[in-house]
Protein backbone atom coordinates (compact mmCIF):
# COMPACT_ATOMS: atom_id res chain seq x y z
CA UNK A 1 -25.28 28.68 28.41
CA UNK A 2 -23.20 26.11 26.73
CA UNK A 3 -21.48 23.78 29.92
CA UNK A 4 -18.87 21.21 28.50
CA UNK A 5 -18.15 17.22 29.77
CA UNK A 6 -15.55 17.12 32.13
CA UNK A 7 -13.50 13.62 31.25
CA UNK A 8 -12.06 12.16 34.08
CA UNK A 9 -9.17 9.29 33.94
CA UNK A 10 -9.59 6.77 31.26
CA UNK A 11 -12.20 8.61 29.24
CA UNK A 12 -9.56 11.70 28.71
CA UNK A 13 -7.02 8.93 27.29
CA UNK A 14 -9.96 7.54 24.74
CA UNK A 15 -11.05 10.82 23.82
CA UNK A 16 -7.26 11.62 22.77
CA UNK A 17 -6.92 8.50 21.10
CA UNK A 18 -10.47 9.27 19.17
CA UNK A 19 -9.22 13.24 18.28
CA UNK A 20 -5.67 11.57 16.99
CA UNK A 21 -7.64 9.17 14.45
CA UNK A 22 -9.71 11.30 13.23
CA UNK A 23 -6.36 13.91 12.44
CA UNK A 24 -4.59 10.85 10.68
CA UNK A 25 -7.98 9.93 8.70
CA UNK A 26 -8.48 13.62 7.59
CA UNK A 27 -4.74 13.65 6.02
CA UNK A 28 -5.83 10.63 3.92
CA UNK A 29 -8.63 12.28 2.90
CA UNK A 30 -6.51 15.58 2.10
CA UNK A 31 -4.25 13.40 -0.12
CA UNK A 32 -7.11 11.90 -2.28
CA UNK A 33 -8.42 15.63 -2.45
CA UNK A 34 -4.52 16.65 -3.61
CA UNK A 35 -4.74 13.15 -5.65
CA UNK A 36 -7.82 14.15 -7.51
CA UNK A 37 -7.16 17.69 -8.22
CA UNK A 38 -3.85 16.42 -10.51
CA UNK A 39 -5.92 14.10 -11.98
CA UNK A 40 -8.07 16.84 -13.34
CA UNK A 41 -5.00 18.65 -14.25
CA UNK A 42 -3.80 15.89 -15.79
CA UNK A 43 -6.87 15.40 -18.01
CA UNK A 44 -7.06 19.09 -18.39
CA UNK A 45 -3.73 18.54 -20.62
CA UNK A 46 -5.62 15.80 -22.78
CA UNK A 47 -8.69 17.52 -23.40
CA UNK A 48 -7.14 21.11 -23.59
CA UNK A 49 -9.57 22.70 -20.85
CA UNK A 50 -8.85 25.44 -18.70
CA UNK A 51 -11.84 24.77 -16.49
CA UNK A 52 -10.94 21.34 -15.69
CA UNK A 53 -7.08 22.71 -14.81
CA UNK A 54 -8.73 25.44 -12.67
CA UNK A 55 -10.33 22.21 -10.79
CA UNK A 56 -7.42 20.55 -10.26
CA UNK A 57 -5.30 23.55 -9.42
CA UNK A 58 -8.07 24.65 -6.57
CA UNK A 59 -8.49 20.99 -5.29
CA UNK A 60 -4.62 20.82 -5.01
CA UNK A 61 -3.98 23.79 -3.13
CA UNK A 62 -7.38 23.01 -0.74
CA UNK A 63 -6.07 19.59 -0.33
CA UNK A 64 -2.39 20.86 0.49
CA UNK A 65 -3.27 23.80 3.16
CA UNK A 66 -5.85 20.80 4.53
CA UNK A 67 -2.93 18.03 4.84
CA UNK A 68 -0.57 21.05 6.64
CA UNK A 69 -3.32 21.74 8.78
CA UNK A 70 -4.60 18.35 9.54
CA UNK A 71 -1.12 17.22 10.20
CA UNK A 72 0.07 19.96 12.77
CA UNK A 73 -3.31 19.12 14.36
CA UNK A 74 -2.09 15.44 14.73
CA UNK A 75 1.31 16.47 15.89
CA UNK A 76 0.01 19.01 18.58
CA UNK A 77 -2.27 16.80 19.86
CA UNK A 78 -0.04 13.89 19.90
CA UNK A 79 2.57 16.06 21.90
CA UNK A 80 -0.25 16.48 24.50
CA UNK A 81 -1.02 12.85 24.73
CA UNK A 82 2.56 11.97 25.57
CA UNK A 83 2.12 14.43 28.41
CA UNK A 84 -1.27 12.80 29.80
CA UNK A 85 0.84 9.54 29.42
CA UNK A 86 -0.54 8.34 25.91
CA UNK A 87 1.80 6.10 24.45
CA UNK A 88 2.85 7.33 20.93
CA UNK A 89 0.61 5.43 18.45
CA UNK A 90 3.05 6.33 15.17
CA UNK A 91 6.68 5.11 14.46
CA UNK A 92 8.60 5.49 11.22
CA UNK A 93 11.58 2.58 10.10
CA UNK A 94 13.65 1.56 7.27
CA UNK A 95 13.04 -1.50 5.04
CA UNK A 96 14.84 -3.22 1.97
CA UNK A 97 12.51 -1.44 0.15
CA UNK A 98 13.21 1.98 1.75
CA UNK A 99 11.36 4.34 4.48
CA UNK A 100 8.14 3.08 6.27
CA UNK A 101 5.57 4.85 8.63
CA UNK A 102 3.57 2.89 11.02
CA UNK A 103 0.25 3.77 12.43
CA UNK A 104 -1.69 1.79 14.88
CA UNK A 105 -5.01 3.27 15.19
């Protein structure tokens, strides 16, 4: 029988804190898949190869569905932190230099 920790109190806040991160780290990741994967396309187009475009196409589409996925994953979650109390970790402003998104992990 599988029996799972009960957080109490503080430990429920750090645990939500520690689920968020790892969301917001896992849509990096996603982006350096979706990154890589037009890369290969990219060099696909030099070198005339449809296996290397096949790459890039799957590793585009893997790293797109992953970023949608990791990213309604952080935004559930984060809606459930603000109702244990968790102050909002992620704000998004405007610069000279045009739209910025802050994260403080």
């Amino acid at each position: 029988m599988i029996r799972s920790k009960r957080l109490e109190g503080n430990a429920v806040v750090r645990q939500q804190h520690r689920i968020e991160k790892i969301f917001l780290f896992n849509c990096g990741l996603d982006i350096a898949y979706i990154t890589a994967g037009a890369y290969l396309q990219e060099r696909s187009r030099r070198n005339n190869s449809k296996q290397l475009k096949g790459f890039g196409e799957s590793l585009v589409l893997q790293g797109a569905f992953l970023l949608l996925f990791d990213g309604v994953m952080y935004l559930l979650h984060n809606q459930q932190g603000r109702r244990l109390g968790v102050p909002a970790n992620i704000s998004v402003g405007t610069t000279t230099h045009g739209v910025g998104l802050l994260v403080q992990l």
